[in-house]
N, C-alpha and C. Protein backbone atom coordinates (compact mmCIF):
# COMPACT_ATOMS: atom_id res chain seq x y z
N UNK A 1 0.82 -1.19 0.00
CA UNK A 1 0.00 0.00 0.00
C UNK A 1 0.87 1.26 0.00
N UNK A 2 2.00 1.19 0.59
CA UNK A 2 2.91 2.52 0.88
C UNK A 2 3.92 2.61 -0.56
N UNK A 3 3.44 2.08 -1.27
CA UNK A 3 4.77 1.83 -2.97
C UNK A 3 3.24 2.70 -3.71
N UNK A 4 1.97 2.45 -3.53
CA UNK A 4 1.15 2.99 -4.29
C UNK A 4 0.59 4.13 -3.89
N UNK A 5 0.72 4.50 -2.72
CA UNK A 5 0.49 5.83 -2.30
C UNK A 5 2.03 6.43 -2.42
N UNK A 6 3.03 5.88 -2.66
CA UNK A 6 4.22 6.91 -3.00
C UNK A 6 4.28 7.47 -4.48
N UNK A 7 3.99 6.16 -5.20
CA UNK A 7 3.77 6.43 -6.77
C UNK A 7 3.00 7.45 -7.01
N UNK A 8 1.52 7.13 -6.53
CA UNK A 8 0.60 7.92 -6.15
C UNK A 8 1.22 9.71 -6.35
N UNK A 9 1.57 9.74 -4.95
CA UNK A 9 2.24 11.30 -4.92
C UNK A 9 3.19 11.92 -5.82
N UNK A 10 3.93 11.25 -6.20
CA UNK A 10 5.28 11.09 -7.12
C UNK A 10 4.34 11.68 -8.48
N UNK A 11 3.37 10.71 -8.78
CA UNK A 11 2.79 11.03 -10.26
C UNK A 11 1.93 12.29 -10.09
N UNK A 12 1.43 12.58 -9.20
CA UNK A 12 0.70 14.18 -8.74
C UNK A 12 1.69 15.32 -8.69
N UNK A 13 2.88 15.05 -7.98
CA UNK A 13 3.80 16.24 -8.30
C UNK A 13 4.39 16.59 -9.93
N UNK A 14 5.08 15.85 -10.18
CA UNK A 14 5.11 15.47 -11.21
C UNK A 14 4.17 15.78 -12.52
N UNK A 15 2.58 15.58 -12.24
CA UNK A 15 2.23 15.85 -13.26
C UNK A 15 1.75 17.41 -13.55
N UNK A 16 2.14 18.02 -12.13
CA UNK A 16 1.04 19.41 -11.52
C UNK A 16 2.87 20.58 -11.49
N UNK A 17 3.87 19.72 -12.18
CA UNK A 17 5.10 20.52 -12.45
C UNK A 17 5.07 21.32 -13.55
N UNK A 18 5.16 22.60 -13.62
CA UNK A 18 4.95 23.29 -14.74
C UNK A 18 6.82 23.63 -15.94
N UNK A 19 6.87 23.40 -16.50
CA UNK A 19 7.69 23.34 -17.05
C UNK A 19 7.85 24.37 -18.50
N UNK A 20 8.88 24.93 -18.10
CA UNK A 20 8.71 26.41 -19.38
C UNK A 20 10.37 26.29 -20.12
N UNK A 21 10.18 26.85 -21.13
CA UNK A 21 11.07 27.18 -22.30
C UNK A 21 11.75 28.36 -22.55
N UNK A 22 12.91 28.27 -22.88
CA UNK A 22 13.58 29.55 -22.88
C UNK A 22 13.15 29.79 -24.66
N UNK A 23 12.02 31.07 -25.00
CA UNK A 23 11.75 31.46 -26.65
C UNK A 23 13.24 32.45 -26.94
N UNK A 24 14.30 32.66 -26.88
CA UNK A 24 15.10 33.08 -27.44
C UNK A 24 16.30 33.08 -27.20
N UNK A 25 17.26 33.79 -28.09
CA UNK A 25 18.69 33.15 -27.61
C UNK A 25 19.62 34.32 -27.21
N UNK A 26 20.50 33.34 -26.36
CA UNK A 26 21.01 34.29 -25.73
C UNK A 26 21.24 35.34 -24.44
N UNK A 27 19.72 34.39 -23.94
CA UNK A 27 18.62 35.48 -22.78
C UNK A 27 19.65 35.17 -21.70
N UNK A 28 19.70 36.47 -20.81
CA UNK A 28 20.66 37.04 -19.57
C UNK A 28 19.59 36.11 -18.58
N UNK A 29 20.55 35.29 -17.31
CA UNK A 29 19.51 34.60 -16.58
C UNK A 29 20.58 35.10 -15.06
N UNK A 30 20.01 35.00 -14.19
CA UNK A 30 20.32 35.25 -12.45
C UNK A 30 20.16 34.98 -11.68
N UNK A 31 20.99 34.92 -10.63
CA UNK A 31 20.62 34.35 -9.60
C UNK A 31 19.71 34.81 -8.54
N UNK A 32 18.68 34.08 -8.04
CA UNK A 32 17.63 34.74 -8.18
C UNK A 32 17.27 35.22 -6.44
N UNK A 33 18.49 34.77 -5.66
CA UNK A 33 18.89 35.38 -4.17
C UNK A 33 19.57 36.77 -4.08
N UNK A 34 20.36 36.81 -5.05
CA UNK A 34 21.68 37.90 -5.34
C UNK A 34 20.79 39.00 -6.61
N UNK A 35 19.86 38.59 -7.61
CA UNK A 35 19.86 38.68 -8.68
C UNK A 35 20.68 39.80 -9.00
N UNK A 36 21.71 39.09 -9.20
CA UNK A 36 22.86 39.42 -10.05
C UNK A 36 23.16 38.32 -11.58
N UNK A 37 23.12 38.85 -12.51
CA UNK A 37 23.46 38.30 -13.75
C UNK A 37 24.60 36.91 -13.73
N UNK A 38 24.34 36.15 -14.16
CA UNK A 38 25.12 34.83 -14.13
C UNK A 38 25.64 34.50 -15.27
N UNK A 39 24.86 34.54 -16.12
CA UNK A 39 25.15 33.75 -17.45
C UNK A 39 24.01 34.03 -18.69
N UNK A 40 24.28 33.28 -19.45
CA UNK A 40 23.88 33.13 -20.82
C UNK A 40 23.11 32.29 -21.11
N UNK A 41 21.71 32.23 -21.10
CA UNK A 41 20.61 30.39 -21.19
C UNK A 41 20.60 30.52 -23.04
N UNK A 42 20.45 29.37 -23.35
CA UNK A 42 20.31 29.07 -24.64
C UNK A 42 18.77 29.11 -24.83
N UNK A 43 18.40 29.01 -26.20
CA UNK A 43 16.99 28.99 -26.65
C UNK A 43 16.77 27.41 -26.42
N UNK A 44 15.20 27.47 -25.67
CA UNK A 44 15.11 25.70 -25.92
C UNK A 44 15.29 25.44 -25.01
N UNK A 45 16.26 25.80 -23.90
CA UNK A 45 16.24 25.09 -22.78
C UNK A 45 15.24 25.05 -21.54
N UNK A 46 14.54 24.25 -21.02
CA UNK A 46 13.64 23.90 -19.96
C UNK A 46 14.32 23.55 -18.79
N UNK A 47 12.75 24.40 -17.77
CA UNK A 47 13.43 24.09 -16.40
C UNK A 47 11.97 24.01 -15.82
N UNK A 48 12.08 23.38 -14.69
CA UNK A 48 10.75 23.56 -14.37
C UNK A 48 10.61 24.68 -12.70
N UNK A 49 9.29 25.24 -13.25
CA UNK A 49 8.73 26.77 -12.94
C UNK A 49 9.15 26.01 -11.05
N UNK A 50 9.63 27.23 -10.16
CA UNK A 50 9.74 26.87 -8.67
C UNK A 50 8.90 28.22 -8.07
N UNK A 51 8.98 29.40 -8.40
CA UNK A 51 7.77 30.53 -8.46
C UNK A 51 8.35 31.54 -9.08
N UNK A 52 7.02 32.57 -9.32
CA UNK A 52 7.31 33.86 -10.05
C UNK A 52 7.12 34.91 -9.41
N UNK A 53 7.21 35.67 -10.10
CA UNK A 53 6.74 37.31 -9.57
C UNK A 53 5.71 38.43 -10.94
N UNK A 54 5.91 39.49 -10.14
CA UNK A 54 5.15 40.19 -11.97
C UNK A 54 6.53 40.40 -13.39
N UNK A 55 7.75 40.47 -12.40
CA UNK A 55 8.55 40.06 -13.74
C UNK A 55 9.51 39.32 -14.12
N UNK A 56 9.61 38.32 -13.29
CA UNK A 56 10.60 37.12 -13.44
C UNK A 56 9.76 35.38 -13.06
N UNK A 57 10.97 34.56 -13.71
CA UNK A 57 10.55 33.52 -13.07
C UNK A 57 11.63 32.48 -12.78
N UNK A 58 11.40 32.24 -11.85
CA UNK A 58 12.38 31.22 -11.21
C UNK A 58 11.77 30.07 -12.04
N UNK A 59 13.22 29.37 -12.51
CA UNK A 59 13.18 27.65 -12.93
C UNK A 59 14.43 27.02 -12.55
N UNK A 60 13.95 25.53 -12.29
CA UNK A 60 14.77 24.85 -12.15
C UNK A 60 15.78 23.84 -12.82
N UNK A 61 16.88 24.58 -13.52
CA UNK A 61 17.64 23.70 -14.58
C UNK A 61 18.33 22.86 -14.29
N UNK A 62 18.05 21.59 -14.88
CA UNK A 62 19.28 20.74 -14.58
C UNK A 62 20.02 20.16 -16.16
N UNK A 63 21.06 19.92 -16.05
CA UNK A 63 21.82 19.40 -17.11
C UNK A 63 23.49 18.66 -16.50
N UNK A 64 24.54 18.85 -17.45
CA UNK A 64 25.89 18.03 -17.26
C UNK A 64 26.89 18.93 -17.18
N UNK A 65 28.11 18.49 -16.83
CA UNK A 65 29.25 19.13 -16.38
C UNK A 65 29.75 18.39 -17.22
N UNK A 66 31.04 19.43 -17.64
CA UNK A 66 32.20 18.53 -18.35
C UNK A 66 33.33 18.66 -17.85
N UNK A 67 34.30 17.63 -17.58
CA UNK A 67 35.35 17.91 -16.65
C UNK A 67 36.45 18.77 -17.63
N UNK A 68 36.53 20.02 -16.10
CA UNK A 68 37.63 21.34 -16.59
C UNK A 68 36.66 22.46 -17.24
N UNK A 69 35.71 21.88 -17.60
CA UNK A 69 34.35 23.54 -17.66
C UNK A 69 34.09 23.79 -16.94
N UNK A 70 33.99 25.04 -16.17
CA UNK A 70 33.73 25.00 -14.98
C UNK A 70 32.27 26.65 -15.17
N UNK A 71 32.83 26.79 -16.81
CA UNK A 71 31.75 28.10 -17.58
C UNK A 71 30.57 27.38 -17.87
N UNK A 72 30.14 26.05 -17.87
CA UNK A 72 28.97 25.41 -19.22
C UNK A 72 28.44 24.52 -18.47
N UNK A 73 26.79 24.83 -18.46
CA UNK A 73 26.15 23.29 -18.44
C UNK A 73 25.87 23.23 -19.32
N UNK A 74 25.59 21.53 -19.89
CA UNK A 74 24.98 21.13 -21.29
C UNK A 74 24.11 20.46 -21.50
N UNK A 75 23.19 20.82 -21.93
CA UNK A 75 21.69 19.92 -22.18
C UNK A 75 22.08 18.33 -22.33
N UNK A 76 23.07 17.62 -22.54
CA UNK A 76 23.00 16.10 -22.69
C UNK A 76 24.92 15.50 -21.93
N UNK A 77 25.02 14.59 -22.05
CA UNK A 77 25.63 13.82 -21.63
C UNK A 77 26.87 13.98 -22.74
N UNK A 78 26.80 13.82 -23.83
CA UNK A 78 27.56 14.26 -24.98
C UNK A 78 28.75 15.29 -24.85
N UNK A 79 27.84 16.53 -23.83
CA UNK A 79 28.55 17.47 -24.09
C UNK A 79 28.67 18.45 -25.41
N UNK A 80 27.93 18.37 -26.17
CA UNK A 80 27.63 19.24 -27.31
C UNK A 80 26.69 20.71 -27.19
N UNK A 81 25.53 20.52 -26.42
CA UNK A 81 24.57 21.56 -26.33
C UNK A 81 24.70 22.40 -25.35
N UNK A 82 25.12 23.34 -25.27
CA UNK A 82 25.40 24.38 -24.18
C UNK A 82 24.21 24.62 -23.93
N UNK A 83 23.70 24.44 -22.51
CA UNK A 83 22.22 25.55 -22.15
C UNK A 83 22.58 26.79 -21.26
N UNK A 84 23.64 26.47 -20.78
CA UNK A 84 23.99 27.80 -19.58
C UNK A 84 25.47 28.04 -20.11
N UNK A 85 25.93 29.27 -20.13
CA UNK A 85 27.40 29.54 -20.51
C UNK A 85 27.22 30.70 -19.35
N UNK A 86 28.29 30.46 -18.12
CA UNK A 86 28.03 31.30 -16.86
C UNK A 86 29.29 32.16 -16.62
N UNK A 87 29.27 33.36 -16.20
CA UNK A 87 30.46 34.51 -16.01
C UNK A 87 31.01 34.17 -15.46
N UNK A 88 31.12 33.25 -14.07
CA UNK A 88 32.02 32.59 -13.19
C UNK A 88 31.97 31.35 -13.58
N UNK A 89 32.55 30.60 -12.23
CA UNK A 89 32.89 29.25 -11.87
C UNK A 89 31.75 29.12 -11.63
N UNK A 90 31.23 27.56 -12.09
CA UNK A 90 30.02 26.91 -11.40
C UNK A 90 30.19 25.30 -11.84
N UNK A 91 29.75 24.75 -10.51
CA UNK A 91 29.91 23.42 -10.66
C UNK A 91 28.55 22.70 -10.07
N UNK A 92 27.42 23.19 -10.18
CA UNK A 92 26.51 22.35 -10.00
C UNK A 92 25.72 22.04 -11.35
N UNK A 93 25.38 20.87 -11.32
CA UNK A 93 24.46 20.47 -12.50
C UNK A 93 23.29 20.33 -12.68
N UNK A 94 22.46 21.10 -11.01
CA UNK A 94 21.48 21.49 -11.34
C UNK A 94 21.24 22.71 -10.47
N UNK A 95 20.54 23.76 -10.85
CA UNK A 95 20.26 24.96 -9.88
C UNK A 95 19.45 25.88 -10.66
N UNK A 96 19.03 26.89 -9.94
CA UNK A 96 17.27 28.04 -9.71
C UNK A 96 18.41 28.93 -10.32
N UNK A 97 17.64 29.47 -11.58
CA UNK A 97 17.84 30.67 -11.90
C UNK A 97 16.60 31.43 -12.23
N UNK A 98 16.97 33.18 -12.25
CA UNK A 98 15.73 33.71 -12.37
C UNK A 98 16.14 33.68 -13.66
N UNK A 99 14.67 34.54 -14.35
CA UNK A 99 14.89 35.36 -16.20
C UNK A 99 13.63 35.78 -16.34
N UNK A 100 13.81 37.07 -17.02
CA UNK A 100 12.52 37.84 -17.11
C UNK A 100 11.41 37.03 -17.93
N UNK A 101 10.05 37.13 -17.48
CA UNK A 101 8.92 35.99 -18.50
C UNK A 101 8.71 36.16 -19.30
N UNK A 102 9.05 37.18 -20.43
CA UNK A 102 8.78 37.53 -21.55
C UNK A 102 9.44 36.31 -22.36
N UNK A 103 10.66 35.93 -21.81
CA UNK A 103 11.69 35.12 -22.37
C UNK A 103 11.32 33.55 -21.99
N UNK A 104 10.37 33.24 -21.87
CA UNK A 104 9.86 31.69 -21.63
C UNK A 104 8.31 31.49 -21.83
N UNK A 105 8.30 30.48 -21.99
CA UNK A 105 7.11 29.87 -22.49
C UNK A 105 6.89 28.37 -22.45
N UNK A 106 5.52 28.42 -22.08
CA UNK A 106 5.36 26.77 -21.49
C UNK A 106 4.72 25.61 -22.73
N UNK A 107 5.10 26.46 -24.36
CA UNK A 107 5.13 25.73 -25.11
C UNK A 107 6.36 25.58 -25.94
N UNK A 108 6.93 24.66 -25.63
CA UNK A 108 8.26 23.97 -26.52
C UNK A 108 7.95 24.35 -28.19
N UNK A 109 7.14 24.18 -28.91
CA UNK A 109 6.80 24.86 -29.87
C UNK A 109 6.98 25.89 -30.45
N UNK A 110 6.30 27.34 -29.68
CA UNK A 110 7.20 28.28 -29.56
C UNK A 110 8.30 28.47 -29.58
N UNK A 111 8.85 27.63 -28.40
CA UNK A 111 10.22 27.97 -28.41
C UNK A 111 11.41 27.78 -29.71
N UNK A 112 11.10 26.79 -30.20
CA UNK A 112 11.49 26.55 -31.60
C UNK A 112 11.18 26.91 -32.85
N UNK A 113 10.34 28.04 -33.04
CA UNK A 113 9.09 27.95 -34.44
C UNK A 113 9.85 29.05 -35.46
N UNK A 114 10.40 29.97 -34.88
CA UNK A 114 11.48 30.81 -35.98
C UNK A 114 12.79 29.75 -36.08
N UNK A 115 13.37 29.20 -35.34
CA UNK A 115 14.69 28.43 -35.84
C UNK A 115 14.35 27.30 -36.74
N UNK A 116 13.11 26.60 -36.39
CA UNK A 116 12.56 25.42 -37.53
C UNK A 116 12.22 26.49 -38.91
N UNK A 117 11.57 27.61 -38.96
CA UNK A 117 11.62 28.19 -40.47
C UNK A 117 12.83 28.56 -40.74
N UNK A 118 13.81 29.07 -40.38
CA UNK A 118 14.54 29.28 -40.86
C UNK A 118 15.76 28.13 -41.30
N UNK A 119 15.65 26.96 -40.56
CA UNK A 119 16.17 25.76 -41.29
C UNK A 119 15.99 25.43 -42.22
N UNK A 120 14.52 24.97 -41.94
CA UNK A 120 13.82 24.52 -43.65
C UNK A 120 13.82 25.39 -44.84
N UNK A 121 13.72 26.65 -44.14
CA UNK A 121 13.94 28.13 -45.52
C UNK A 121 15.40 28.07 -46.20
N UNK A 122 16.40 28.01 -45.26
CA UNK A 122 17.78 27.58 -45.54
C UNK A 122 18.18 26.70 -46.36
N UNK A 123 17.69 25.34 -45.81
CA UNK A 123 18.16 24.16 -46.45
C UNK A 123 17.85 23.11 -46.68
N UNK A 124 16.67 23.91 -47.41
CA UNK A 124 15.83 23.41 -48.66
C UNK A 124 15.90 24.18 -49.71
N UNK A 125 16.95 25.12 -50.26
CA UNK A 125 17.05 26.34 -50.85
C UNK A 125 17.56 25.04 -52.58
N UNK A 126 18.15 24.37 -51.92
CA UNK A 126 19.01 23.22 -53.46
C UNK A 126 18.20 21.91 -52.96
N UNK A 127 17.58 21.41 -51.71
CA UNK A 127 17.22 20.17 -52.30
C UNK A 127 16.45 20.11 -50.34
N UNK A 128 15.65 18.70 -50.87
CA UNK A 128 14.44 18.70 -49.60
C UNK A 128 15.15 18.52 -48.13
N UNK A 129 14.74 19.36 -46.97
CA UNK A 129 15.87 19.68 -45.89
C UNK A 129 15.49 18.23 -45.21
N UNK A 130 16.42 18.07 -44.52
CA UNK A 130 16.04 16.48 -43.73
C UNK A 130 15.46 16.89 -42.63
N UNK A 131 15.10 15.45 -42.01
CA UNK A 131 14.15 16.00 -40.43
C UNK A 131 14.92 15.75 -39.37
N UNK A 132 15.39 16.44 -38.57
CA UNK A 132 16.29 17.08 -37.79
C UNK A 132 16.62 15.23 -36.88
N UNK A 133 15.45 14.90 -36.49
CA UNK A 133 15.92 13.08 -35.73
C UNK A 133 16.48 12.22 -36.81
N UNK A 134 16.92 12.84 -38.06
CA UNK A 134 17.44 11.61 -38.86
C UNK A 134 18.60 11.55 -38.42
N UNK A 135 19.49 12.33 -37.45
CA UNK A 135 21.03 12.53 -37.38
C UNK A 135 21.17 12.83 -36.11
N UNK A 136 22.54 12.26 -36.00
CA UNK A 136 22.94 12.69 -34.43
C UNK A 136 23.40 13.78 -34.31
N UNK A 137 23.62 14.63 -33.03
CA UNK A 137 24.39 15.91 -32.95
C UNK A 137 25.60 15.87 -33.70
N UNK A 138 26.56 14.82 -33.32
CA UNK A 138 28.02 15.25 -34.36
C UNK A 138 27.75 15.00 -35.96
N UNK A 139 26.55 13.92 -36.15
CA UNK A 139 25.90 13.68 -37.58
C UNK A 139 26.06 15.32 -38.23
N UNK A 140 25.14 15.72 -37.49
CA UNK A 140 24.40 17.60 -37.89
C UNK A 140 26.00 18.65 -38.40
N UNK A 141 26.94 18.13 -36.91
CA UNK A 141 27.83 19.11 -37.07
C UNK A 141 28.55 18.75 -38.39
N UNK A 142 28.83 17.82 -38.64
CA UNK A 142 29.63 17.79 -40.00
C UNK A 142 29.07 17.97 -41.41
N UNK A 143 27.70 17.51 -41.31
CA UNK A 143 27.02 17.74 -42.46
C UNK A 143 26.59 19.67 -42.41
N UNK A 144 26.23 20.15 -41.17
CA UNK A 144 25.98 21.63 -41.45
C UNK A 144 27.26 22.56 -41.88
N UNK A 145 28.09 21.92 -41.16
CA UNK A 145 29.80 22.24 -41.75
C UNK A 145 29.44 22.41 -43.46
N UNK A 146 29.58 21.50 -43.67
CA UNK A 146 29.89 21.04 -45.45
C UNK A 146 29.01 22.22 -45.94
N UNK A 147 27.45 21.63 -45.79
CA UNK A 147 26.28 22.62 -46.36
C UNK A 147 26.70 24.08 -46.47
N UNK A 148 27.01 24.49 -45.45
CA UNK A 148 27.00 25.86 -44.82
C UNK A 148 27.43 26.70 -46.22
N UNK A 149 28.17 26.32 -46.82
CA UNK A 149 28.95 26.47 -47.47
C UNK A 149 28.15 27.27 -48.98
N UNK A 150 27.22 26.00 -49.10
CA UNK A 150 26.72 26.30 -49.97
C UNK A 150 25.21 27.54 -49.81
N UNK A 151 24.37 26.92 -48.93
CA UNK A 151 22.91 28.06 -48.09
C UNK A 151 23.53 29.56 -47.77
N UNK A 152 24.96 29.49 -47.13
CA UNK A 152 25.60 30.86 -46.76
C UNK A 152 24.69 31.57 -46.08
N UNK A 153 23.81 31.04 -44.36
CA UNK A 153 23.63 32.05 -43.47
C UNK A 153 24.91 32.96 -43.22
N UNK A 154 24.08 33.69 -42.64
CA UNK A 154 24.89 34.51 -41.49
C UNK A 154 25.46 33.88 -41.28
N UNK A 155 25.89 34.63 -39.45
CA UNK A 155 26.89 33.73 -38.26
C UNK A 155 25.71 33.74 -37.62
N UNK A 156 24.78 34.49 -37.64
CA UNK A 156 24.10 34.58 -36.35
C UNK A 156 23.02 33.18 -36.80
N UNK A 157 22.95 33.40 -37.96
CA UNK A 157 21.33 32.53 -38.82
C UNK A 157 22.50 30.76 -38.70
N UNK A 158 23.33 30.96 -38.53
CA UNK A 158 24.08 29.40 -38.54
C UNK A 158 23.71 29.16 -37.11
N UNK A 159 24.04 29.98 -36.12
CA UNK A 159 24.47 29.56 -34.66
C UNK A 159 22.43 29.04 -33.96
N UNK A 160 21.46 29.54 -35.11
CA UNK A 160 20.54 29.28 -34.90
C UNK A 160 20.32 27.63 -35.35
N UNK A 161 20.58 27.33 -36.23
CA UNK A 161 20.25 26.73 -37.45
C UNK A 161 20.78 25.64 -36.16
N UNK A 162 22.28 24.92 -36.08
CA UNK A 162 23.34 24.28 -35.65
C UNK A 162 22.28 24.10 -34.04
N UNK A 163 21.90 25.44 -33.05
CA UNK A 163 21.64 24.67 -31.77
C UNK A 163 20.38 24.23 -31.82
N UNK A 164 19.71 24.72 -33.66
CA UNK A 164 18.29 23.76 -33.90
C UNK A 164 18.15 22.56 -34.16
N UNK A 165 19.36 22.20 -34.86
CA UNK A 165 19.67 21.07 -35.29
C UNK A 165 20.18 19.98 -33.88
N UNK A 166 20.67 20.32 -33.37
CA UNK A 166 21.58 19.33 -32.62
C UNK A 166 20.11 19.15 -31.06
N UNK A 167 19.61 20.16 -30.93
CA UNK A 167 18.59 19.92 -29.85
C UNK A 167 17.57 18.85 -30.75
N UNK A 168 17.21 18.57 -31.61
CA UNK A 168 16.74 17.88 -32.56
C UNK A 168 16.74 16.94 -32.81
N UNK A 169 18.22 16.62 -32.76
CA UNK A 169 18.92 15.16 -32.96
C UNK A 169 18.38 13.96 -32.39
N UNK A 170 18.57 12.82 -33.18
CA UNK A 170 18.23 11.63 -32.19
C UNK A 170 18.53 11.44 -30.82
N UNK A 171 20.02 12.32 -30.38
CA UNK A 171 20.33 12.28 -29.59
C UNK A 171 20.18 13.83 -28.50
N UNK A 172 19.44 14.69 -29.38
CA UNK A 172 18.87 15.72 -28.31
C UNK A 172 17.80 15.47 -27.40
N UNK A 173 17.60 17.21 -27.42
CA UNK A 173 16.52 16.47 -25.83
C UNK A 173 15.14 17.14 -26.38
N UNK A 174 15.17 17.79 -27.55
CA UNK A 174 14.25 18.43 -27.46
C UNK A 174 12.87 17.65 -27.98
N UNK A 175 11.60 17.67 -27.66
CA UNK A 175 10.34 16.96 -27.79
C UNK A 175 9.55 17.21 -28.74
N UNK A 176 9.91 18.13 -28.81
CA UNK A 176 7.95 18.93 -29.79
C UNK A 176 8.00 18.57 -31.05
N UNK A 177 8.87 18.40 -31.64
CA UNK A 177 8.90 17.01 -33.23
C UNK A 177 8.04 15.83 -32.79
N UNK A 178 7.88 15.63 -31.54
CA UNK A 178 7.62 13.92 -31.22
C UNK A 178 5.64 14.40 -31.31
N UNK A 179 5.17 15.41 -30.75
CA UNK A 179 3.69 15.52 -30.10
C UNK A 179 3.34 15.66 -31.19
């Protein structure tokens, strides 16, 4: 009885966890005791909501360390996807940052919907663009390497394209291809 009333609770927290998206890149995030500026969150990355105010919101990120970074967490195990690039030292792999709410959203969709057009606008320009789970993150990096070449974004329209691609990957984390 005490395994099904734990499950029980487990699946109520859990399902009553609100979970939001960072819609752009680049967004300034803080610590939300000090709020003093920390770092750099990537687009795409999720945390789940711990509380808000009228202009911030605390979430809770977790991701990986790579040994001797002591600047980067990264959305996977790999080590490829930067979600936090931080002004100091930091060594936890999971922790509360604030960021203003304009900059999140509790649909993953959103959060991706200008970097998916501008992929497919890109590179499908000479021939039909592939779907981002056909390839792994280092798959993406070598083939967007090559391509690049030819589509000729920006820097800025690549650095979109590349953390669209690789969150994408068979081996990313990101979901909203799947719903």
């Amino acid at each position: 009885m005490k395994k099904i009333l734990t499950i029980l609770v487990s699946f109520t927290f859990f399902a009553s966890a609100q979970i939001f998206y960072v819609i752009d890149d680049k967004v300034e995030v803080f610590d939300p005791i000090a709020n003093k500026k920390i770092g750099i969150i990537s687009r795409g990355t999720f945390g789940e909501k711990v509380k808000e105010d009228d202009e911030r919101i605390i979430l809770k990120v977790q991701g990986f360390l790579k040994n001797k970074d002591t600047k980067t967490l990264y959305a996977t195990k790999n080590t490829m996807l930067p979600l936090i690039v931080f002004d100091d030292d930091n060594n936890k792999n999971s922790l509360e940052i604030a960021i203003v709410k304009n900059k999140v959203s509790e649909d993953q969709i959103n959060a991706w919907a200008d970097a998916e057009i501008l992929y497919y606008d890109t590179c499908s320009m000479c021939h039909a663009a592939h779907a981002p789970k056909e390839h792994t993150m280092l798959e993406w990096e070598g083939i967007f390497t090559t391509m690049r070449a030819f589509a000729m974004p920006t820097d800025s329209e690549a650095d979109i394209i590349i953390q669209y691609l690789r969150a994408h990957a068979i081996d990313g984390y990101a979901t909203d291809d799947d719903e």
